[in-house]
Protein backbone atom coordinates (compact mmCIF):
# COMPACT_ATOMS: atom_id res chain seq x y z
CA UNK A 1 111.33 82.19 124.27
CA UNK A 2 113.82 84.81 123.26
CA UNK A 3 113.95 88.61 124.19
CA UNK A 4 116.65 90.64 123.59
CA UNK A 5 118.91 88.40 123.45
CA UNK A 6 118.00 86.77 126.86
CA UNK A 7 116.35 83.48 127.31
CA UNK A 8 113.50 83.37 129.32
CA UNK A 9 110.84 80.74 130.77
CA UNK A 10 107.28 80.57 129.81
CA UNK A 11 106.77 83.62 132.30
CA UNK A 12 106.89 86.76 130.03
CA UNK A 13 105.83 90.03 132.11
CA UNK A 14 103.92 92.97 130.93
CA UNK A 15 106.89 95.45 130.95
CA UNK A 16 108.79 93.20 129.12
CA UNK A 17 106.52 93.11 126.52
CA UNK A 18 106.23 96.80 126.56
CA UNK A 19 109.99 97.06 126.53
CA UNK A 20 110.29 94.96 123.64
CA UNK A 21 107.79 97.11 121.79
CA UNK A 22 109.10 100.38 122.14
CA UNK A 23 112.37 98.95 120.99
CA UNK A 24 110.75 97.91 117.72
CA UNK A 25 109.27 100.99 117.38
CA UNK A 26 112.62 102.88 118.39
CA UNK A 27 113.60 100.70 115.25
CA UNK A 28 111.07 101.43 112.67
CA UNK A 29 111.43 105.02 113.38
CA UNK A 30 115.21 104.56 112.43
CA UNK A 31 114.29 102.49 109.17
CA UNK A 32 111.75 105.03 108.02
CA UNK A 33 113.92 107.68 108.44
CA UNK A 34 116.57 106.00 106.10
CA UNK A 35 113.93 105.42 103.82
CA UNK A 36 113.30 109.11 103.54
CA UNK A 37 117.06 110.10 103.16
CA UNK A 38 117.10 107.34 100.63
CA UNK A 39 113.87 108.84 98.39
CA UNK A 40 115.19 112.14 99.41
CA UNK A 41 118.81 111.74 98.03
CA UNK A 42 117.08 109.97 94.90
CA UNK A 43 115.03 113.16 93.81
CA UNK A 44 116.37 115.57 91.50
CA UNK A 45 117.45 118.45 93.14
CA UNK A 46 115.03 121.58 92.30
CA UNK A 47 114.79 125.37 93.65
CA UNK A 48 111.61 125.10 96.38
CA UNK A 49 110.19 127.97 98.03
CA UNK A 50 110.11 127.85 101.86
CA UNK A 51 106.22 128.07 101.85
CA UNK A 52 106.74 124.20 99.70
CA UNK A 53 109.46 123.06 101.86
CA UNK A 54 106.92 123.61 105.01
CA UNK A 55 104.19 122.26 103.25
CA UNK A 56 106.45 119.15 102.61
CA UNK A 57 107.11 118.94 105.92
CA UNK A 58 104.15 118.80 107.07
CA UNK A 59 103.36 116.00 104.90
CA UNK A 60 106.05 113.95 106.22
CA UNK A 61 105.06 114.29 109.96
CA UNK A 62 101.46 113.36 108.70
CA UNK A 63 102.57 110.48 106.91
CA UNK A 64 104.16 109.59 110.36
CA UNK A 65 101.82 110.08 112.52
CA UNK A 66 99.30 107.95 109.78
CA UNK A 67 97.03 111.13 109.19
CA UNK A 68 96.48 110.17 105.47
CA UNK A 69 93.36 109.11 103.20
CA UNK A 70 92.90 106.12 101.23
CA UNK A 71 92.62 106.40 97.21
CA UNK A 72 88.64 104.98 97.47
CA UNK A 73 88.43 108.39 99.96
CA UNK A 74 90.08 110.68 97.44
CA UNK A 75 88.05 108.88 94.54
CA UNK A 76 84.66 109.89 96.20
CA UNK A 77 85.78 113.22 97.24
């Protein structure tokens, strides 16, 4: 068995586990922020009001956070 890098015996300890986790999570933050620069760069550039930039914002750190609604939840709305 493999972690980081480091071979290990059969023995795997709860902190490494956690250790390995927060270091895929350190990565997925840093891939879904290129994502965003990516999408972002992609967009045509328009004039936005500050009230839209905040509201876009907000969306974002929603989106991270997983604060959304499925399509079957909008449909029924």
């Amino acid at each position: 068995m493999f972690i980081e890098g480091k071979q290990v015996g059969t023995r795997v300890t709860l902190e490494m586990i956690y250790d390995e986790v927060k270091r895929v999570n350190k990565r997925l933050s840093l891939i879904e922020d290129a994502i965003e620069e990516v999408i972002v760069k992609g967009l045509p550039e328009v004039t936005v009001s500050k009230e839209e930039k905040e509201e876009i914002r907000r969306s974002i750190q929603e989106m991270k956070k997983g604060d959304c609604v499925t399509l079957e939840e909008l449909k029924s709305a």
